[in-house]
C-alpha atoms as a PDB file:
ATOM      1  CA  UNK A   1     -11.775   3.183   5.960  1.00  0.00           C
ATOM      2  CA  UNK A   2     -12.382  -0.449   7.033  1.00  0.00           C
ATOM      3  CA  UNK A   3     -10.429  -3.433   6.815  1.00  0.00           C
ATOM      4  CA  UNK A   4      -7.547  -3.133   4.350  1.00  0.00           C
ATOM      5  CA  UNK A   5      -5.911  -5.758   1.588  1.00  0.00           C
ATOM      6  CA  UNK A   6      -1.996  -5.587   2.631  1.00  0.00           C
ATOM      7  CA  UNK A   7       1.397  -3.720  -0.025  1.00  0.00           C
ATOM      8  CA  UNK A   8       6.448  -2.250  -0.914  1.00  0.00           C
ATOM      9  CA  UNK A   9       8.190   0.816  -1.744  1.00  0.00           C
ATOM     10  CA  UNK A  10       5.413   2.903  -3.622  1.00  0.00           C
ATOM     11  CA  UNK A  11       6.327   5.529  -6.023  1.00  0.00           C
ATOM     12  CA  UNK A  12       4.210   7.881  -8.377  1.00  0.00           C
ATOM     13  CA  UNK A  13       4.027   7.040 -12.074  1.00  0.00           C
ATOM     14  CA  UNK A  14       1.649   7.341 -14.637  1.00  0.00           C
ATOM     15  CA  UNK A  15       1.007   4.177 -17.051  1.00  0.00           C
ATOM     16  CA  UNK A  16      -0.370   4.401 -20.574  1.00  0.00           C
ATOM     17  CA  UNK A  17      -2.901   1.482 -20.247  1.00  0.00           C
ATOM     18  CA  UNK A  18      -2.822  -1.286 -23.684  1.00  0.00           C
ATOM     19  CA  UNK A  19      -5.378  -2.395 -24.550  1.00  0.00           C
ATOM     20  CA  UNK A  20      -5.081  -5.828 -25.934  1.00  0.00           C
ATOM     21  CA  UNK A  21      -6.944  -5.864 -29.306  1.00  0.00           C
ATOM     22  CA  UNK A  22      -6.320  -9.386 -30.631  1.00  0.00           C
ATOM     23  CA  UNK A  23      -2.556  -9.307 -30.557  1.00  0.00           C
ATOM     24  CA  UNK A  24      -0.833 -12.278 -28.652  1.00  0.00           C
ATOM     25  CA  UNK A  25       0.548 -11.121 -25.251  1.00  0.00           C
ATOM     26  CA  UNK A  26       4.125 -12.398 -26.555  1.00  0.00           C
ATOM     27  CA  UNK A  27       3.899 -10.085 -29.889  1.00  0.00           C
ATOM     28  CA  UNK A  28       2.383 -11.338 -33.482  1.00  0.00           C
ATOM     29  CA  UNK A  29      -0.989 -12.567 -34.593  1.00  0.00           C
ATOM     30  CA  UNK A  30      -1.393 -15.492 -31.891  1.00  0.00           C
ATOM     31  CA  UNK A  31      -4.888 -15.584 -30.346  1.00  0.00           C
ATOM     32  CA  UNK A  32      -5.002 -14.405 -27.003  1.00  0.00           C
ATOM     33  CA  UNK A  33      -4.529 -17.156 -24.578  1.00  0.00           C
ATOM     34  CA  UNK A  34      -7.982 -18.458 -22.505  1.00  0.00           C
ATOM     35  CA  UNK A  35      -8.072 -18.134 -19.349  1.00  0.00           C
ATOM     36  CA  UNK A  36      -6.342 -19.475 -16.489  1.00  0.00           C
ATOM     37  CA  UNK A  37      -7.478 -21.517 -13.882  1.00  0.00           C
ATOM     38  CA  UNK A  38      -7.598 -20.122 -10.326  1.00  0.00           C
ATOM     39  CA  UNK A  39      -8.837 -21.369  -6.404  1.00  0.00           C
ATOM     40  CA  UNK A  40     -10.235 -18.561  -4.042  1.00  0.00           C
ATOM     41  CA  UNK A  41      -7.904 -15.928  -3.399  1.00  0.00           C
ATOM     42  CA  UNK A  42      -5.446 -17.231  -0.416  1.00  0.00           C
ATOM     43  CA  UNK A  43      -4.853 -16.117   2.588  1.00  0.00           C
ATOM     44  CA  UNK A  44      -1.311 -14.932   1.324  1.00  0.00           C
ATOM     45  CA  UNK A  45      -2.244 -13.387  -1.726  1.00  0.00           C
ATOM     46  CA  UNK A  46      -0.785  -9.942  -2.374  1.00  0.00           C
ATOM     47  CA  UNK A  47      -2.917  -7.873  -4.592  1.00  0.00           C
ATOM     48  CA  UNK A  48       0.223  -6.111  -5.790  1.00  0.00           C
ATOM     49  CA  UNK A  49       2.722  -9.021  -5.970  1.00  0.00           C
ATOM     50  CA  UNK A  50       1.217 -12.225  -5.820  1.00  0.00           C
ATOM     51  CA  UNK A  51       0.923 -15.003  -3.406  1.00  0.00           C
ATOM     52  CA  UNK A  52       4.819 -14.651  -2.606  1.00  0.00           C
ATOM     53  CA  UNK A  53       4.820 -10.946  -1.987  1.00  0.00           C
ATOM     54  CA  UNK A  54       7.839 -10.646  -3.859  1.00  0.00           C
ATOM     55  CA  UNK A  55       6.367  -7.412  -5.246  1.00  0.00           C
ATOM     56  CA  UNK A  56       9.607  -7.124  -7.928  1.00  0.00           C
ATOM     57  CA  UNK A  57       9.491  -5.505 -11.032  1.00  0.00           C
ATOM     58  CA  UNK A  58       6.051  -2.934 -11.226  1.00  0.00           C
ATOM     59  CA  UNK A  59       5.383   0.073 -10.713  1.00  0.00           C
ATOM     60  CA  UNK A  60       2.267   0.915  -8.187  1.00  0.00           C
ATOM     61  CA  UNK A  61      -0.060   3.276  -9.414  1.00  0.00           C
ATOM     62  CA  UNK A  62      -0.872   6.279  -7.101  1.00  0.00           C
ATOM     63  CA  UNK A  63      -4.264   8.246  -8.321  1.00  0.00           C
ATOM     64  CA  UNK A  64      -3.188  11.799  -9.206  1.00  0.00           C
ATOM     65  CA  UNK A  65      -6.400  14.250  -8.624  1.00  0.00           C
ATOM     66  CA  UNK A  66      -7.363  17.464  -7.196  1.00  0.00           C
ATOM     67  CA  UNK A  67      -6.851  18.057  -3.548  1.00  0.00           C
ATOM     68  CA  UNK A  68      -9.356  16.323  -1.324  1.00  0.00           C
ATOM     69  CA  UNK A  69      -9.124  18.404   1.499  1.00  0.00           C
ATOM     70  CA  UNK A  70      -7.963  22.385   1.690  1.00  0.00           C
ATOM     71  CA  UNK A  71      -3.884  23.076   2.527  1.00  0.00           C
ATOM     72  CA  UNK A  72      -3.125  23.155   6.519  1.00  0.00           C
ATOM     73  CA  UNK A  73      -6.169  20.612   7.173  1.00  0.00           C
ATOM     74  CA  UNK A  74      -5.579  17.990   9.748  1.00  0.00           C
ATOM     75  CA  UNK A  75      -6.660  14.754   8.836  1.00  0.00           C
ATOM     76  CA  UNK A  76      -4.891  12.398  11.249  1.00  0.00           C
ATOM     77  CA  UNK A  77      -3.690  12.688  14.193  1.00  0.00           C
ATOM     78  CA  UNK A  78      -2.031   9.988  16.893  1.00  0.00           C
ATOM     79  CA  UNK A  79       0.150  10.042  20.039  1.00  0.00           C
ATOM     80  CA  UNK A  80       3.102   7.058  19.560  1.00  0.00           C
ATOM     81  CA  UNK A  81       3.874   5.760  22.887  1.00  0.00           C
ATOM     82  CA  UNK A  82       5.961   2.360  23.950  1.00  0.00           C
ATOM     83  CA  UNK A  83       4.588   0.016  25.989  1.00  0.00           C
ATOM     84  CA  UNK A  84       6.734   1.133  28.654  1.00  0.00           C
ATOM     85  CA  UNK A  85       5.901   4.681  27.856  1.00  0.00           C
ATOM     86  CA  UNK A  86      10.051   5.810  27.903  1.00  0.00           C
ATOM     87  CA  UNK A  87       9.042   6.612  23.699  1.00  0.00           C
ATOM     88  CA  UNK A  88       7.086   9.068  22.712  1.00  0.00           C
ATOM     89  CA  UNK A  89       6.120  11.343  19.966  1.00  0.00           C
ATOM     90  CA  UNK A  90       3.181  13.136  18.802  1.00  0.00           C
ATOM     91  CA  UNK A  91       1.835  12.347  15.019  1.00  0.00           C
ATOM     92  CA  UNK A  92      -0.080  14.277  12.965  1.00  0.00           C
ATOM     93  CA  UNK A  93      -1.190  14.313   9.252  1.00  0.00           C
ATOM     94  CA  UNK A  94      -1.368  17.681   7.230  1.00  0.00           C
ATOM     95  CA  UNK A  95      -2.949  18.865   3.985  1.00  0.00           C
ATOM     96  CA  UNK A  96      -0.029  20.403   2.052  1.00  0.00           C
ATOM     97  CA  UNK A  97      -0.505  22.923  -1.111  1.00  0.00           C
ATOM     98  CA  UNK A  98       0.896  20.386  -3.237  1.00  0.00           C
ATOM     99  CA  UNK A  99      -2.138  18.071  -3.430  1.00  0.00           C
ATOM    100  CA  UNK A 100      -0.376  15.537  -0.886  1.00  0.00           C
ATOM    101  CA  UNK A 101       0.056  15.237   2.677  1.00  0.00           C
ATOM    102  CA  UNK A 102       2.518  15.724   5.494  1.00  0.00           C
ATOM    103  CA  UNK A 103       3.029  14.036   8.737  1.00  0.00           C
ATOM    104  CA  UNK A 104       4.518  16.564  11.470  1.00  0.00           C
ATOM    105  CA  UNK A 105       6.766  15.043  14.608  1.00  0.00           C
ATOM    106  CA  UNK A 106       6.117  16.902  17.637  1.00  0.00           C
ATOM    107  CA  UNK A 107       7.215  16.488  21.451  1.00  0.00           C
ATOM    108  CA  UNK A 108       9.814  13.344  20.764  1.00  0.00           C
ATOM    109  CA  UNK A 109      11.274  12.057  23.714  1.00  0.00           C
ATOM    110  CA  UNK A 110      13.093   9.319  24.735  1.00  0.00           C
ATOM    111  CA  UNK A 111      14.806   7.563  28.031  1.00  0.00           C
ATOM    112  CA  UNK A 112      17.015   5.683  26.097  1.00  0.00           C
ATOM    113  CA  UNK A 113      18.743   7.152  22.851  1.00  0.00           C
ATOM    114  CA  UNK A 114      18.804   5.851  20.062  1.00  0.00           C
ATOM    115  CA  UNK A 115      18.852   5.816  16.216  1.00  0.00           C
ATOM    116  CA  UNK A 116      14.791   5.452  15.392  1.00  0.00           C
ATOM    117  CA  UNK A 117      12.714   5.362  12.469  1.00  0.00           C
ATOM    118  CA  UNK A 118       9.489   6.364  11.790  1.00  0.00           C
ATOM    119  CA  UNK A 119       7.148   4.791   8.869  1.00  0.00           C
ATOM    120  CA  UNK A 120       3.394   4.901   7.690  1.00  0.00           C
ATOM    121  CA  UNK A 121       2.032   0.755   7.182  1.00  0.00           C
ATOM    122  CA  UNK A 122      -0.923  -0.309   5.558  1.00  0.00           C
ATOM    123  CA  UNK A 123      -1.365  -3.292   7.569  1.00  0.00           C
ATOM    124  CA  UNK A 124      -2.729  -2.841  11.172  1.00  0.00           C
ATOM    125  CA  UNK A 125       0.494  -3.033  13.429  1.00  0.00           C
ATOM    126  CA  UNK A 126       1.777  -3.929  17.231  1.00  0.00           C
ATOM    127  CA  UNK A 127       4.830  -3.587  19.240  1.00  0.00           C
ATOM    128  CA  UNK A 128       7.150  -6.540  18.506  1.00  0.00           C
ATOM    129  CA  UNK A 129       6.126  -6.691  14.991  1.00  0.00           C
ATOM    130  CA  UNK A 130       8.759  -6.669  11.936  1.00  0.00           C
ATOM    131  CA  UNK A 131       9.507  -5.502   9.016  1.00  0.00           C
ATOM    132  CA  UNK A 132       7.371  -4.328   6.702  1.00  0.00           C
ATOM    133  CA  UNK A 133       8.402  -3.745   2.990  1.00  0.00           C
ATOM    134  CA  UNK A 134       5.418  -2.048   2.272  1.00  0.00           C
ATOM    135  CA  UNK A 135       5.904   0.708   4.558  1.00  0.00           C
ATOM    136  CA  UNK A 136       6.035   4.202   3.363  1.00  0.00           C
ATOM    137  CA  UNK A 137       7.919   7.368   3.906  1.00  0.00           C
ATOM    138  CA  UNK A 138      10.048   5.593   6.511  1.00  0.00           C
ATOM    139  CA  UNK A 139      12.617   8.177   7.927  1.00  0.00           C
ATOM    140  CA  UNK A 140      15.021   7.590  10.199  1.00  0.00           C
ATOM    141  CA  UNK A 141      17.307   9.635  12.570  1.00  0.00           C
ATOM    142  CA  UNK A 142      20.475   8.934  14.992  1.00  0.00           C
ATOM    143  CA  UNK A 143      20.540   8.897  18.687  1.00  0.00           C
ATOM    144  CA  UNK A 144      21.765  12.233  19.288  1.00  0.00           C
ATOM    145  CA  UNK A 145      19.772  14.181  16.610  1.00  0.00           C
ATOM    146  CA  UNK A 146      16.209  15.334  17.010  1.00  0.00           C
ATOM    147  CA  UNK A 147      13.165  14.008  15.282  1.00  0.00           C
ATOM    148  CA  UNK A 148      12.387  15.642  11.943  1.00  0.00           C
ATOM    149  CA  UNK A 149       9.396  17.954  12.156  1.00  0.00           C
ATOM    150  CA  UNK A 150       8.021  16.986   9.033  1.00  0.00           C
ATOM    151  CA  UNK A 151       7.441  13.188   7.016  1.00  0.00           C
ATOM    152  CA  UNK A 152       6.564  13.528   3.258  1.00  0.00           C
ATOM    153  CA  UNK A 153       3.467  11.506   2.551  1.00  0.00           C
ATOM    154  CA  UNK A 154       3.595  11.833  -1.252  1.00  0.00           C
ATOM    155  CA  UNK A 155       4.445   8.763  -2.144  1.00  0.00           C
ATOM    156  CA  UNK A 156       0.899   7.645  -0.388  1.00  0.00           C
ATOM    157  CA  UNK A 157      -0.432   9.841  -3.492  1.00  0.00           C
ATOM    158  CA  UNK A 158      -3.804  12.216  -3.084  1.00  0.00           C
ATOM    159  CA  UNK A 159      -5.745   9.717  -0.501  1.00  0.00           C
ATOM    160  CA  UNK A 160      -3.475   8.331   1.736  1.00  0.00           C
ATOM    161  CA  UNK A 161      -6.208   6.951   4.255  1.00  0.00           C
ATOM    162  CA  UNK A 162      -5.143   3.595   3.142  1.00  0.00           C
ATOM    163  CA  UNK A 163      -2.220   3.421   5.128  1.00  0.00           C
ATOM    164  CA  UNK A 164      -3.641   1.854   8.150  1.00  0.00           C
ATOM    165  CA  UNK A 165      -0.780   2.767  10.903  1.00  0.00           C
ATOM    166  CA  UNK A 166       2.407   4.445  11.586  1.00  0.00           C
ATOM    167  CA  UNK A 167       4.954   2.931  13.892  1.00  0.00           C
ATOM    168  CA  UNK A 168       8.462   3.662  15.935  1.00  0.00           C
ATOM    169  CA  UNK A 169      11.304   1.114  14.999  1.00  0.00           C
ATOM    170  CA  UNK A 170      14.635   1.375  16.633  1.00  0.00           C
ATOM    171  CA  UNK A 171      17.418   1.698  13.814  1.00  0.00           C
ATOM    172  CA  UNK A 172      20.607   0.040  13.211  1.00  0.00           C
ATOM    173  CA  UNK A 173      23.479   1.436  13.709  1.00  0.00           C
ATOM    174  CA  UNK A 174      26.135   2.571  11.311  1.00  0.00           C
ATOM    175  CA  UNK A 175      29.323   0.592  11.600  1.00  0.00           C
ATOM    176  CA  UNK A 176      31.317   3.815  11.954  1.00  0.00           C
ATOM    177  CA  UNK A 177      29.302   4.890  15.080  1.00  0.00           C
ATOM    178  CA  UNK A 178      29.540   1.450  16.383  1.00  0.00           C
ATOM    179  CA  UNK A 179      33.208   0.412  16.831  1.00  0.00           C
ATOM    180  CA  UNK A 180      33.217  -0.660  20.345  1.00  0.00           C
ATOM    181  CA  UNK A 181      30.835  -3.697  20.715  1.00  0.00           C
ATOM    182  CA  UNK A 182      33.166  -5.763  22.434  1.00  0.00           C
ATOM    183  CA  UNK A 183      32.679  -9.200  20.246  1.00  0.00           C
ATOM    184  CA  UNK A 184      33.292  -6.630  17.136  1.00  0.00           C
ATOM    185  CA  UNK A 185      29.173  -7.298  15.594  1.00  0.00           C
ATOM    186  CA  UNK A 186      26.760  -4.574  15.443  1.00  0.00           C
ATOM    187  CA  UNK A 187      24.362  -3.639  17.669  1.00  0.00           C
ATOM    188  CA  UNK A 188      24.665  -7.050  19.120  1.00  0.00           C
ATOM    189  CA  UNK A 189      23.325  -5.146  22.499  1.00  0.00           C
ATOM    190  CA  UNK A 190      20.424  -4.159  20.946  1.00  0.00           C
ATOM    191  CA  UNK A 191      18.461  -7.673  19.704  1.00  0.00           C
ATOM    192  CA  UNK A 192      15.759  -4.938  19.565  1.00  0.00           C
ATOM    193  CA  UNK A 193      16.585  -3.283  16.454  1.00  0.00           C
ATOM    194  CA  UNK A 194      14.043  -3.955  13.482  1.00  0.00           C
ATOM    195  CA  UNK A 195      11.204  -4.629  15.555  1.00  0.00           C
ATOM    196  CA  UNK A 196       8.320  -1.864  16.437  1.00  0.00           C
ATOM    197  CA  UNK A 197       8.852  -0.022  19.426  1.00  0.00           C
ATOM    198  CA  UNK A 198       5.618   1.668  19.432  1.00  0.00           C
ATOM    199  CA  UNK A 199       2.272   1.743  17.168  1.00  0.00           C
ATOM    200  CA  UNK A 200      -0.900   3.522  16.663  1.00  0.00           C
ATOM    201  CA  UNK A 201      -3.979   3.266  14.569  1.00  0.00           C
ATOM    202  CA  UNK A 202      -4.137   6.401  11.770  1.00  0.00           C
ATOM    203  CA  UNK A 203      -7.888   7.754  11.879  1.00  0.00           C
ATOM    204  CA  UNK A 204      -8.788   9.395   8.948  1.00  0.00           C
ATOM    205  CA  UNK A 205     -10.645  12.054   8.113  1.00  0.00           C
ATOM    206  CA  UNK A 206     -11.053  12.374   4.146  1.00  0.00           C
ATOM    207  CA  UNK A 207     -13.721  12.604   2.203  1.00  0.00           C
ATOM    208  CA  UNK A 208     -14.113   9.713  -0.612  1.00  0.00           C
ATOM    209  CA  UNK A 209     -13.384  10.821  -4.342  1.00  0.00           C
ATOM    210  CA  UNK A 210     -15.961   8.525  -5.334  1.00  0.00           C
ATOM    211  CA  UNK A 211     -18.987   8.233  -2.330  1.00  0.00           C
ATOM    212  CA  UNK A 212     -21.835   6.341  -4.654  1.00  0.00           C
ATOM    213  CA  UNK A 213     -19.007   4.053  -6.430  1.00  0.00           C
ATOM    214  CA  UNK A 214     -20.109   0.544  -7.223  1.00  0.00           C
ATOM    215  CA  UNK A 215     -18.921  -1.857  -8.571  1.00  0.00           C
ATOM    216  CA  UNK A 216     -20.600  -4.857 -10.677  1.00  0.00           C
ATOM    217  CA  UNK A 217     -19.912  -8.390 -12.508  1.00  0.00           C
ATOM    218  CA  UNK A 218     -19.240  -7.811 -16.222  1.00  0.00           C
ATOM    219  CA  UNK A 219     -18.618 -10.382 -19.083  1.00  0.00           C
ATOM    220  CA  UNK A 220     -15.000 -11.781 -19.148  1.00  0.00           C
ATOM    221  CA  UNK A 221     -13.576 -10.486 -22.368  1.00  0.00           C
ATOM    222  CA  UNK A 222     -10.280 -10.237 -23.731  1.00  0.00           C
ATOM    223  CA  UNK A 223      -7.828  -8.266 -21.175  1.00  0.00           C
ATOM    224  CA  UNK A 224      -9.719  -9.020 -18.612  1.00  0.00           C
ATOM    225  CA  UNK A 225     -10.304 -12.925 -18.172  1.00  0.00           C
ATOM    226  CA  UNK A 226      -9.857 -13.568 -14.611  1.00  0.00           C
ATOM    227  CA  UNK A 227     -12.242 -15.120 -11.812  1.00  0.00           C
ATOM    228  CA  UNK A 228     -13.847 -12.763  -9.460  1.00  0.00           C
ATOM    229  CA  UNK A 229     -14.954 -13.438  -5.850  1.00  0.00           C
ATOM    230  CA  UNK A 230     -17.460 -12.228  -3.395  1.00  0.00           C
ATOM    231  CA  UNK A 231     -16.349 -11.638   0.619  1.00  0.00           C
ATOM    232  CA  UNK A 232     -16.973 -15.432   1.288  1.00  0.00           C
ATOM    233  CA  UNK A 233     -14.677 -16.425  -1.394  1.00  0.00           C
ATOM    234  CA  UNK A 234     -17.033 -17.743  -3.886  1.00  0.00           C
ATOM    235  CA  UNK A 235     -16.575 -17.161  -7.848  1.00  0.00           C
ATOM    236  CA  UNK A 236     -18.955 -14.657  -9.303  1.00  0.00           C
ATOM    237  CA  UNK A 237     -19.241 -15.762 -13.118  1.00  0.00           C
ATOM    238  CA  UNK A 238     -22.784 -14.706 -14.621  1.00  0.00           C
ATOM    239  CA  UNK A 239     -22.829 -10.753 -15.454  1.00  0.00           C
ATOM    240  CA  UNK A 240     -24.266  -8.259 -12.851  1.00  0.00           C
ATOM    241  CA  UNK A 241     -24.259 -11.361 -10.076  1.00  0.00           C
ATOM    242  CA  UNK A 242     -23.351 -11.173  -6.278  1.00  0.00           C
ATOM    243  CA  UNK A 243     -20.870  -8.066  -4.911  1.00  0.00           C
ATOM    244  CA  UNK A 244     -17.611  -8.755  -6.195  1.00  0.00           C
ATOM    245  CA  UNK A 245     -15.109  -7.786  -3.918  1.00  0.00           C
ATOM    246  CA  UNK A 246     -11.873  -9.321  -5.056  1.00  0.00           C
ATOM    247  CA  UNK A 247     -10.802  -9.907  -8.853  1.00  0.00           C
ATOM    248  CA  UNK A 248      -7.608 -12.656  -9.502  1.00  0.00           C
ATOM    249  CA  UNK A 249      -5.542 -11.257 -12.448  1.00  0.00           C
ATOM    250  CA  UNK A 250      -5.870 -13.815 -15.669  1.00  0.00           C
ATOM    251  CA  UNK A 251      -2.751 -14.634 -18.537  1.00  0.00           C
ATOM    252  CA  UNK A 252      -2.738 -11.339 -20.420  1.00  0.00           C
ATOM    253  CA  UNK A 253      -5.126  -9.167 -18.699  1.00  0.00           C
ATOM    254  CA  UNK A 254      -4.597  -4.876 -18.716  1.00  0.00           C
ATOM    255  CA  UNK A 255      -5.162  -2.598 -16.115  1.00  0.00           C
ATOM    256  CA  UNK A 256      -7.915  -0.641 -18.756  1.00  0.00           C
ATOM    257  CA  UNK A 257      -9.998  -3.475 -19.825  1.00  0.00           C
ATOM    258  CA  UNK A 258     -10.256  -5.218 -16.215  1.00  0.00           C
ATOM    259  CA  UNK A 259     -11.104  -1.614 -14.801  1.00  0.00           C
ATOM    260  CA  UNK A 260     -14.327  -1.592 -18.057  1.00  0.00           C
ATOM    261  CA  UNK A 261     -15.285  -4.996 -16.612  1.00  0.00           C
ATOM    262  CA  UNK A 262     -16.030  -3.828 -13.381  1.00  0.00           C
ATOM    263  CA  UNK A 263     -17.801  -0.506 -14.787  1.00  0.00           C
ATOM    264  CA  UNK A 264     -14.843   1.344 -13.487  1.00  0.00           C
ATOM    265  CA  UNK A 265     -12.450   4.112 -14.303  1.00  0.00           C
ATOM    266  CA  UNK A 266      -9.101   3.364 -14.784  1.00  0.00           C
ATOM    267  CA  UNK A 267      -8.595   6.498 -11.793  1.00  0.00           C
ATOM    268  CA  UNK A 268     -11.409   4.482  -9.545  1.00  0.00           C
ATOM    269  CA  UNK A 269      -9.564   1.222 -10.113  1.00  0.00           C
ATOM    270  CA  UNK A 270      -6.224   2.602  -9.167  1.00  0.00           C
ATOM    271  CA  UNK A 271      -7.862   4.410  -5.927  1.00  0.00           C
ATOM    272  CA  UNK A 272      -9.743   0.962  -4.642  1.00  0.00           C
ATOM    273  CA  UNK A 273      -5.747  -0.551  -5.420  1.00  0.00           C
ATOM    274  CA  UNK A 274      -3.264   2.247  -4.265  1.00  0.00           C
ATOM    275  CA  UNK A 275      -0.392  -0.662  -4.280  1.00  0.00           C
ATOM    276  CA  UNK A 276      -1.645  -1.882  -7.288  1.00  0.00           C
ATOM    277  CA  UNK A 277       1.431  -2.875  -9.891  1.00  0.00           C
ATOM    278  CA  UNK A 278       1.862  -3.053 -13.393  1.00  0.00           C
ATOM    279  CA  UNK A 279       4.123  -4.127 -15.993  1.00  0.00           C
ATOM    280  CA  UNK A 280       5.324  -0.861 -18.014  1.00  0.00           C
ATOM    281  CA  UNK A 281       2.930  -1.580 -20.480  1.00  0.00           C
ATOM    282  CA  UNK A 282       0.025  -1.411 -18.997  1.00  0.00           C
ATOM    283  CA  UNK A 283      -0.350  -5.614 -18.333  1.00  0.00           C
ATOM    284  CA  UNK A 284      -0.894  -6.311 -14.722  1.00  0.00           C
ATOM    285  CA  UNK A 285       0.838  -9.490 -12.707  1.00  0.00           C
ATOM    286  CA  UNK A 286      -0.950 -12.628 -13.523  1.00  0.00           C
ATOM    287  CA  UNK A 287      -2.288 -14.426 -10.049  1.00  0.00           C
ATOM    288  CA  UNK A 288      -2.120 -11.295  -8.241  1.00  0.00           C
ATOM    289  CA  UNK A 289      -5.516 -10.048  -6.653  1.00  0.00           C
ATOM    290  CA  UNK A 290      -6.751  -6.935  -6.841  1.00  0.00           C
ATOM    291  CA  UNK A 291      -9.207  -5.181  -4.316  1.00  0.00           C
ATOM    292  CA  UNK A 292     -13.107  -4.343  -6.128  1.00  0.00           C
ATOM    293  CA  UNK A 293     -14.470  -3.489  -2.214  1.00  0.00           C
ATOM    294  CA  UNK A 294     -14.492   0.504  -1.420  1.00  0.00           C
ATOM    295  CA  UNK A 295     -14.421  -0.662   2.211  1.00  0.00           C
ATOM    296  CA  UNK A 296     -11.299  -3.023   1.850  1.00  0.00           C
ATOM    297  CA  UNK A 297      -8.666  -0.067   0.845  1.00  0.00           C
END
């Protein structure tokens, strides 16, 4: 669904939003603090962790809806392959009756054994690449064992198309299975271990929860004070102006009130954001940027 804003571990939990109604962010009767001076979003920026993609303490916000397509419906599908084609296995994405989606293995085969893990990414990926900490339902299984038939997606919540690839990435292996490297390390034959063996692009066939969404410029206001920018990285600041297609997360803002700015529900806000953190009460991380583009998933 287009080009998407990179995410960590995601897990499904509901927030009770706070609104902040006068109350300093710190407790008492402090005025709310003004808000914070910001550049155009970096190229670094996280939109769930901040420009240092730390991504530590928050919980990322899944939307939780009825099922978007009916149970046994394919809606991705993908052949992984290494570039030297000795790895191989067949990837495809199924409707389950829970509201969530599995990924079944098929036809895994290998010239060269090995322990191997398979993981969904948001970002676009390529053999050679690293690690990714925002890769989801990574499972892995040893050299002699077969692939698993089936991945849980739930942790991608209701509309996972925003996970952009899945990818093969040669394990490590366990010190007890490895006592016989000769210079004692592990897997010190195998420099390969970490880095993606093979990758391919998910195409996805879901329908959008919200087709007509859009999203406009409101007034700053209390909970929601941050800049907002359009695709070239310029600030949006007069009501109903420009196509906003980033927000940057002010001093004290809440996931409720910015979501009202933007005309939004807090369920629309959350699906245009699937890594989208919060603090347990509902704040979200200042300097963090959040996604306002349907497009940019």
């Amino acid at each position: 669904m287009g080009r998407r804003t990179v995410t960590a571990s995601i897990a499904i939990a509901g927030v009770t939003a706070l609104v902040l109604t006068g109350c300093s962010v710190f407790g008492g009767d402090d005025p709310l603090p003004k808000p914070t001076g910001h550049a155009a979003p970096s190229a670094s920026a996280r939109p769930d962790s901040g420009t240092d993609g730390s991504g530590t303490g928050g919980t990322a916000q899944q939307v939780v809806t009825k099922q978007a397509v009916p149970a046994g419906t394919v809606v991705a599908e993908t052949d992984l392959v290494s570039k030297s084609g000795d790895t191989a296995v067949h990837v495809r994405v199924v409707a389950d009756d829970a509201g969530t989606f599995d990924a079944q293995l098929s036809g895994y085969r290998t010239t060269n054994p090995q322990p191997m893990t398979v993981e969904f990414r948001r970002s676009a990926a390529s053999p050679g690449d690293g690690f990714d900490w925002e890769s989801v339902a990574s499972t892995t299984w040893q050299a002699d064992a077969p692939a698993p038939s089936s991945v849980s997606l739930s942790d991608a919540g209701s509309f996972p198309d925003w996970l952009h690839s899945v990818v093969l990435v040669p394990a490590a292996t366990t010190q007890a299975a490895d006592t016989d490297d000769s210079d004692g390390s592990i897997d010190a034959d195998r420099p390969w271990v970490g880095s993606v063996l093979a990758a391919a692009t998910l195409q996805w066939h879901i329908p959008s929860p919200y087709p007509d969404l859009h999203v406009q410029v409101g007034a700053a206001r209390a909970g929601a004070y941050g800049w907002v920018f359009d695709a070239a990285g310029d600030k949006l600041t007069a009501p109903g102006s420009g196509v906003p297609t980033s927000y940057r997360v002010s001093h004290g803002d809440d996931q409720t009130t910015v979501a009202k700015r933007f005309g939004l529900t807090l369920a629309q806000l959350r699906w245009l954001n699937p890594t989208m953190r919060v603090h347990g009460n509902g704040w979200l991380y200042e300097d963090t940027d959040l996604n306002l583009d349907p497009a940019g998933r």
